[in-house]
N, C-alpha and C. Protein backbone atom coordinates (compact mmCIF):
# COMPACT_ATOMS: atom_id res chain seq x y z
N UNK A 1 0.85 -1.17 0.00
CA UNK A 1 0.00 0.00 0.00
C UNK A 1 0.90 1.22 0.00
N UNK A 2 0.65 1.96 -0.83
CA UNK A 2 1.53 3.60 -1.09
C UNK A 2 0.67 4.20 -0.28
N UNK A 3 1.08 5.71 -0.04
CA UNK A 3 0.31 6.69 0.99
C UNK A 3 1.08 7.75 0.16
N UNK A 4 0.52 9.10 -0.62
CA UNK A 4 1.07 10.10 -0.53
C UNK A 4 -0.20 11.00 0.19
N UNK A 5 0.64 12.49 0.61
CA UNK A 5 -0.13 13.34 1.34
C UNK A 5 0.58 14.53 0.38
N UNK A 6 -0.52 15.54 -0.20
CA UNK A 6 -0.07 16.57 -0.49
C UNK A 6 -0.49 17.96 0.45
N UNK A 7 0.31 18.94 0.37
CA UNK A 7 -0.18 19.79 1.24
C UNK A 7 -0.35 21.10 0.81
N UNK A 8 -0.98 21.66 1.14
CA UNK A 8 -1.02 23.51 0.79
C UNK A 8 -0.34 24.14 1.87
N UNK A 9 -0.60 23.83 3.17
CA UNK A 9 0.02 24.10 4.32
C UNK A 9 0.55 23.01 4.83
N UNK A 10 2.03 23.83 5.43
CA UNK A 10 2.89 22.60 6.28
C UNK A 10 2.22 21.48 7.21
N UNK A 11 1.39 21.84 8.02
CA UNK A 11 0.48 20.93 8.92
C UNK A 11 -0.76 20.52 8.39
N UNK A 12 -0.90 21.31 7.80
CA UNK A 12 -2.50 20.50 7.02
C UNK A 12 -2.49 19.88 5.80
N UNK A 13 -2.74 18.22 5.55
CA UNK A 13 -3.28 18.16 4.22
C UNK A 13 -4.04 18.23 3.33
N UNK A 14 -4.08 18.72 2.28
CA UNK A 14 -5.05 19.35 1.62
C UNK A 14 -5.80 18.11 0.82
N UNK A 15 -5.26 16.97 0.80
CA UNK A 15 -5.19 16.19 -0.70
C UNK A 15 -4.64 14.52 0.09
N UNK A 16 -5.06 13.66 0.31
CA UNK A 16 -4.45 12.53 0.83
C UNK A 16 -5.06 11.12 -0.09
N UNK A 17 -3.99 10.80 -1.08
CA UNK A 17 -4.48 9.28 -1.90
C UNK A 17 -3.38 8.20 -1.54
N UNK A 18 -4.48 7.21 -1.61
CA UNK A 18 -3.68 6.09 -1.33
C UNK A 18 -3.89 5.17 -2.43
N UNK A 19 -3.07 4.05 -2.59
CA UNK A 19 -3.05 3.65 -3.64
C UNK A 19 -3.03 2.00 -2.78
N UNK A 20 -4.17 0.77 -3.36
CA UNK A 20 -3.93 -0.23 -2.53
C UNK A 20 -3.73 -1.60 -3.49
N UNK A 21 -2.82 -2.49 -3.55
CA UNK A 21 -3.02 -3.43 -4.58
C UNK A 21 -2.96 -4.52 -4.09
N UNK A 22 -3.53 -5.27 -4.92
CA UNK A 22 -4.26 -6.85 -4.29
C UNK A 22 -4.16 -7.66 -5.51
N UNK A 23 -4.26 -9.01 -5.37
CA UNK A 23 -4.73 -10.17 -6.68
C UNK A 23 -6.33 -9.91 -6.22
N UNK A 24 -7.04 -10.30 -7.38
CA UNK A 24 -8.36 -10.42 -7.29
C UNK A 24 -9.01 -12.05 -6.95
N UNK A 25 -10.03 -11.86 -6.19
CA UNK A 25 -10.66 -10.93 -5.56
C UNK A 25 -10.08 -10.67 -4.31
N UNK A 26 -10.69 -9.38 -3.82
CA UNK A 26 -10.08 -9.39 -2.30
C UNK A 26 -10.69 -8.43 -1.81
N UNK A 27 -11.17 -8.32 -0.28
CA UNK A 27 -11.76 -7.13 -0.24
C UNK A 27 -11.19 -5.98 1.12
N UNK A 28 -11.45 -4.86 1.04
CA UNK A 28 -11.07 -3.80 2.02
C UNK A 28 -11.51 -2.92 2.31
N UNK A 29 -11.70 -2.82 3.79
CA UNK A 29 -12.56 -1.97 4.53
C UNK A 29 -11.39 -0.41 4.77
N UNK A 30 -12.20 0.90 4.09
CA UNK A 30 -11.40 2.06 4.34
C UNK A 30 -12.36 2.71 5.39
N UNK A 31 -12.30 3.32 6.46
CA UNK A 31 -13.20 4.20 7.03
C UNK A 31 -11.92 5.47 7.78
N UNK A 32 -12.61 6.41 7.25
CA UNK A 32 -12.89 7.81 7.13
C UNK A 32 -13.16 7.82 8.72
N UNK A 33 -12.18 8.54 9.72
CA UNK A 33 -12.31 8.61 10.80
C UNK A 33 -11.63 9.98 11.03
N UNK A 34 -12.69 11.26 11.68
CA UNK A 34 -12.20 12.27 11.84
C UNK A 34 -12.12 12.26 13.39
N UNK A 35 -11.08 13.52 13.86
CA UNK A 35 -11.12 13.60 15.83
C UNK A 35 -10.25 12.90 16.22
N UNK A 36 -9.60 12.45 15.08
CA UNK A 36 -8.23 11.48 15.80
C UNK A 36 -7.61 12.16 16.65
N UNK A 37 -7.64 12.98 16.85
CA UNK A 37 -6.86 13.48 18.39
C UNK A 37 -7.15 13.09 19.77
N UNK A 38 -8.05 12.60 19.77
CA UNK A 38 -8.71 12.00 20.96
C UNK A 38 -8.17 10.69 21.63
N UNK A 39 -8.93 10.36 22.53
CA UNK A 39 -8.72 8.58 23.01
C UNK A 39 -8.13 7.49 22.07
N UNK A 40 -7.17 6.73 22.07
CA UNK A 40 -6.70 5.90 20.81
C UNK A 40 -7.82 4.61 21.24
N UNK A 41 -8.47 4.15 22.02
CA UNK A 41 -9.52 3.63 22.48
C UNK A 41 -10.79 4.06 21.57
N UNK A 42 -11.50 5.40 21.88
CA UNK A 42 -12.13 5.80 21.37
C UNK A 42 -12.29 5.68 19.74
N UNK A 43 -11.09 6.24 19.38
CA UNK A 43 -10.95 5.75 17.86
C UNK A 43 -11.08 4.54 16.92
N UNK A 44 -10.66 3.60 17.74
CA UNK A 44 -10.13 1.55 17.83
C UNK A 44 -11.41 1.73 17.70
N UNK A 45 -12.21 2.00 18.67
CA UNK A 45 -13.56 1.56 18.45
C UNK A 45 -14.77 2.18 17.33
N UNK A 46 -14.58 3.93 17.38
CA UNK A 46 -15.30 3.89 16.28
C UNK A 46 -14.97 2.91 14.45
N UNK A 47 -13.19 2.45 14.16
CA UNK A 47 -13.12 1.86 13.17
C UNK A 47 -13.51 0.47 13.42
N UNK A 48 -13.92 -0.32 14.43
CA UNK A 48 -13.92 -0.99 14.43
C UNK A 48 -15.53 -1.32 14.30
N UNK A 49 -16.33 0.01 14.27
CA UNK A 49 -17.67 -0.17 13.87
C UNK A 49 -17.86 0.22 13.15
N UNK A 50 -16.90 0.72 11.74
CA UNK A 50 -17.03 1.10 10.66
C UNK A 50 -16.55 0.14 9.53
N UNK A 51 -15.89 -1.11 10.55
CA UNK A 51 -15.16 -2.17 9.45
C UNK A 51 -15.63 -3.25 10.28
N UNK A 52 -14.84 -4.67 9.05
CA UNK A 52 -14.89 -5.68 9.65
C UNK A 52 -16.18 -6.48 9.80
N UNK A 53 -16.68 -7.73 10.54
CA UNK A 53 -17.98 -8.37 10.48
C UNK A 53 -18.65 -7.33 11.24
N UNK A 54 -18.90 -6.57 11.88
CA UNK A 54 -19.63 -5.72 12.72
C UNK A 54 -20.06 -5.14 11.31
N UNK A 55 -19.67 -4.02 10.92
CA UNK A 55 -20.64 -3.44 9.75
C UNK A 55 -20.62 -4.39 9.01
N UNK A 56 -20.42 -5.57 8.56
CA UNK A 56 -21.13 -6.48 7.60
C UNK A 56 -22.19 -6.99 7.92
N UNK A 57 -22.27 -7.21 9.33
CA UNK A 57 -23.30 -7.92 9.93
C UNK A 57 -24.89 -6.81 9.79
N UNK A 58 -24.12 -5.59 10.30
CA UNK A 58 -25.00 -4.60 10.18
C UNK A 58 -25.55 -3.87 8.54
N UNK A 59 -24.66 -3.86 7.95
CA UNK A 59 -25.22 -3.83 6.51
C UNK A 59 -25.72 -4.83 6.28
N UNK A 60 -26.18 -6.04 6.17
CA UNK A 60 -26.95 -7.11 5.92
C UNK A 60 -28.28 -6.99 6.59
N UNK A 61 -28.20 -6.58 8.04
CA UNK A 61 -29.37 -5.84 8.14
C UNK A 61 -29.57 -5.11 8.32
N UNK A 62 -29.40 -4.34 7.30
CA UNK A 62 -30.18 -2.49 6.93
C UNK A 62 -30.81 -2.96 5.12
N UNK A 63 -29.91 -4.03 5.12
CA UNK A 63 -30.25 -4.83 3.13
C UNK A 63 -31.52 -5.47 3.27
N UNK A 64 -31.67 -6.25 4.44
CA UNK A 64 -32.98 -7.27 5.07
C UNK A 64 -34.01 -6.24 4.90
N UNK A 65 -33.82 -5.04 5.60
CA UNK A 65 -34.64 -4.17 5.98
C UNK A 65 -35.51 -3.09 4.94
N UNK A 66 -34.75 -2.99 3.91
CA UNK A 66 -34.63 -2.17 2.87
C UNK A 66 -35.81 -3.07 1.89
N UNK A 67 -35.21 -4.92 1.80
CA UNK A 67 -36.19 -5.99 0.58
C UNK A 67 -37.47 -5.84 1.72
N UNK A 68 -37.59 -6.21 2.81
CA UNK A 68 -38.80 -5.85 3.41
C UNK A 68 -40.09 -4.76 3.26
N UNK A 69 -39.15 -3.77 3.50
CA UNK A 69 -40.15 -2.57 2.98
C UNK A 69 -40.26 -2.33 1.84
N UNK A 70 -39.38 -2.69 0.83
CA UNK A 70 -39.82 -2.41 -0.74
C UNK A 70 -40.92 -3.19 -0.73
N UNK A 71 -40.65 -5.08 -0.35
CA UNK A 71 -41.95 -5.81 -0.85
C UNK A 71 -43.43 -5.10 -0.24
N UNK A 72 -43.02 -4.72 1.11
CA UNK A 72 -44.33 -4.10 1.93
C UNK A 72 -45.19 -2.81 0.84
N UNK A 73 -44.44 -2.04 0.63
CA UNK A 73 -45.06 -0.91 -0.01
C UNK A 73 -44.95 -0.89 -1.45
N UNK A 74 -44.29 -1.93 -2.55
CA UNK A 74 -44.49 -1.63 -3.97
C UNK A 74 -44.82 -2.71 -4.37
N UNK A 75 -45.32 -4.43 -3.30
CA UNK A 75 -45.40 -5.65 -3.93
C UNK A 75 -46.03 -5.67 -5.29
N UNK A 76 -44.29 -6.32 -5.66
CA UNK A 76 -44.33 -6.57 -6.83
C UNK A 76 -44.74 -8.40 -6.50
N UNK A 77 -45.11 -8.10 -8.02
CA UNK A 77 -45.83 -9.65 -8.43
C UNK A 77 -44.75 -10.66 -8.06
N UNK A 78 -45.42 -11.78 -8.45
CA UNK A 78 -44.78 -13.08 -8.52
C UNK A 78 -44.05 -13.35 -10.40
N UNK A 79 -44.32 -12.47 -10.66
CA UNK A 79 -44.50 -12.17 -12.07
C UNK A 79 -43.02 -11.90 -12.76
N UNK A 80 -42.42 -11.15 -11.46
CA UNK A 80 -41.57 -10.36 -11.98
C UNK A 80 -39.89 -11.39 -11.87
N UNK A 81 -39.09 -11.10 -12.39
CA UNK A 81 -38.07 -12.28 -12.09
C UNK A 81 -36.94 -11.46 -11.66
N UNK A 82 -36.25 -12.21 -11.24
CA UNK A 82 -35.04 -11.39 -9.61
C UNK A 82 -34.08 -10.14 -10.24
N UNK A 83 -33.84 -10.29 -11.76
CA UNK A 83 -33.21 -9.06 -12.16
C UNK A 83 -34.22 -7.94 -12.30
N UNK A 84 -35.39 -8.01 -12.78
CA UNK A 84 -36.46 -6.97 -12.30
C UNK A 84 -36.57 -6.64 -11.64
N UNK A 85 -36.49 -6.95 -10.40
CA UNK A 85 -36.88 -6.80 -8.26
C UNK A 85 -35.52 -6.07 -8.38
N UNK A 86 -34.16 -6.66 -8.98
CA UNK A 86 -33.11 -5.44 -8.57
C UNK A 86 -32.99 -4.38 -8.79
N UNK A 87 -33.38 -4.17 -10.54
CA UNK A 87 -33.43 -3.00 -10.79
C UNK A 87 -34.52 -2.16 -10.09
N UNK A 88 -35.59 -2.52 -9.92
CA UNK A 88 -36.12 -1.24 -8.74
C UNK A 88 -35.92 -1.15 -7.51
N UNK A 89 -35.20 -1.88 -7.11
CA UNK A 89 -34.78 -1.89 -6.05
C UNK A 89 -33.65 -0.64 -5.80
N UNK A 90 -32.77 -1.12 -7.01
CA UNK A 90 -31.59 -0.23 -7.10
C UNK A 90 -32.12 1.34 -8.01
N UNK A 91 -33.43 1.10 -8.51
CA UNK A 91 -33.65 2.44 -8.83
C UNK A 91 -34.04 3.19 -7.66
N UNK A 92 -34.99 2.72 -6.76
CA UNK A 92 -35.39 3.44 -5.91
C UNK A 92 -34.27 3.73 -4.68
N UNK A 93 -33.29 3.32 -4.77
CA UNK A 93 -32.05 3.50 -4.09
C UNK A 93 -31.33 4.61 -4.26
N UNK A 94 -30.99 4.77 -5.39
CA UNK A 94 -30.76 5.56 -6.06
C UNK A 94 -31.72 7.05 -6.00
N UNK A 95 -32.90 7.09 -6.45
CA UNK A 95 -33.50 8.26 -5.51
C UNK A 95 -33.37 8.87 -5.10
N UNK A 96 -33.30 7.87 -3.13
CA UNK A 96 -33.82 8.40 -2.37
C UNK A 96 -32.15 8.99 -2.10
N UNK A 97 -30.81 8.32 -2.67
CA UNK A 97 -29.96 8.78 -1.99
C UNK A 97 -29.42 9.95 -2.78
N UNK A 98 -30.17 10.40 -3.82
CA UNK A 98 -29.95 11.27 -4.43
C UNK A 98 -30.33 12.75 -3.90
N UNK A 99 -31.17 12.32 -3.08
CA UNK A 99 -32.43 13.30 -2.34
C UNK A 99 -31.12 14.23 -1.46
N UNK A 100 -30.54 15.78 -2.06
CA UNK A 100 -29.97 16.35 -0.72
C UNK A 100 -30.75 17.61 -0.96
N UNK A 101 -30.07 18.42 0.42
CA UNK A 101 -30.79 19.94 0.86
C UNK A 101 -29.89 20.75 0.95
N UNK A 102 -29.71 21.63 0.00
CA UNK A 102 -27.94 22.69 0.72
C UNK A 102 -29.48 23.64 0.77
N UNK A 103 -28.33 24.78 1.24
CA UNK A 103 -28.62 25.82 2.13
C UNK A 103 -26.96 26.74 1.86
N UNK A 104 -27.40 27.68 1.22
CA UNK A 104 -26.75 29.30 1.22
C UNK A 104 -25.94 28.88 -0.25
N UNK A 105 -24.92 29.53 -0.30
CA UNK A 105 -24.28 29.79 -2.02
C UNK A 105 -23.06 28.78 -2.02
N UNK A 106 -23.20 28.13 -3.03
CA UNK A 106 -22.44 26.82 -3.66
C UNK A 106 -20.95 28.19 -4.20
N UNK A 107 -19.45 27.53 -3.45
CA UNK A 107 -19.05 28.46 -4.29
C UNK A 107 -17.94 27.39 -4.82
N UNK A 108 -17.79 27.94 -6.22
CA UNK A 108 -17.01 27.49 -7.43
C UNK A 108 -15.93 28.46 -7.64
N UNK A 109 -14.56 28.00 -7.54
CA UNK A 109 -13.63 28.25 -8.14
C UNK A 109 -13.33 27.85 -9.65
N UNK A 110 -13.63 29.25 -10.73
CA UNK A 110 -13.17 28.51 -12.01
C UNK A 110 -12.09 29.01 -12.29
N UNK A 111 -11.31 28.05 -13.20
CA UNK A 111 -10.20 28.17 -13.54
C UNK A 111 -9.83 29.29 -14.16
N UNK A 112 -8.75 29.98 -13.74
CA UNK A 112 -8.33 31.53 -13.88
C UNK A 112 -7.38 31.60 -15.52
N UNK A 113 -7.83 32.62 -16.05
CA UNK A 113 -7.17 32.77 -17.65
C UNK A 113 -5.36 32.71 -17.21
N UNK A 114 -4.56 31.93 -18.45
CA UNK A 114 -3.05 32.08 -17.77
C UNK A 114 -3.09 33.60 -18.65
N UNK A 115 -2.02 34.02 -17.87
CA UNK A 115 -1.49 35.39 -18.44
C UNK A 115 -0.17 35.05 -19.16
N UNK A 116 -0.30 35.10 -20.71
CA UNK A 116 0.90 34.81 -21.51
C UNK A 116 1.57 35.85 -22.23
């Protein structure tokens, strides 16, 4: 696994990629853990509920939970065959996670003319 960090400022990184390589298949849990300054306890534990069988266990059921209420509120037929049930499944997924709310002015940096 490579790690570069680029920076704008000496202490802060602005920019952090990692690069991870594997034979296929294989799989890997990344979690995004901010407040690391805190308890090294505290931390252990929030990644450790962000990886590993704990969130697998728990994504499996939030997946349980998700075919439940689709069948509850759009039962589909007997009609329909299992790549059908995914795609609305995954359309209506799609949706709802599309669904956001900002609030105040989006700001965009565009790219500045070079001076030649």
């Amino acid at each position: 696994m490579a790690i570069w960090s680029f920076q704008t400022h000496q202490d802060s990184p602005n920019i952090l990629v990692y690069r991870i390589s594997g034979k296929a298949p294989f799989k890997v849990d990344i979690a995004f853990v901010t407040g690391t300054d805190i308890d090294d306890d505290e931390v252990q534990e929030r990644v450790n509920s962000l990886t590993g069988t704990s969130f697998t266990s728990h994504l499996h059921e939030k997946e349980n939970e998700f075919d439940d209420k689709f069948k509850k509120i759009f039962d589909p037929s007997d009609k329909l065959d299992y790549e059908s049930l995914e795609v609305g499944k995954a359309a209506i997924g799609n949706l709802l996670g599309a669904i956001r709310y900002f609030y105040g002015q989006s700001k965009i940096l565009y790219p500045q003319p070079s001076k030649g």
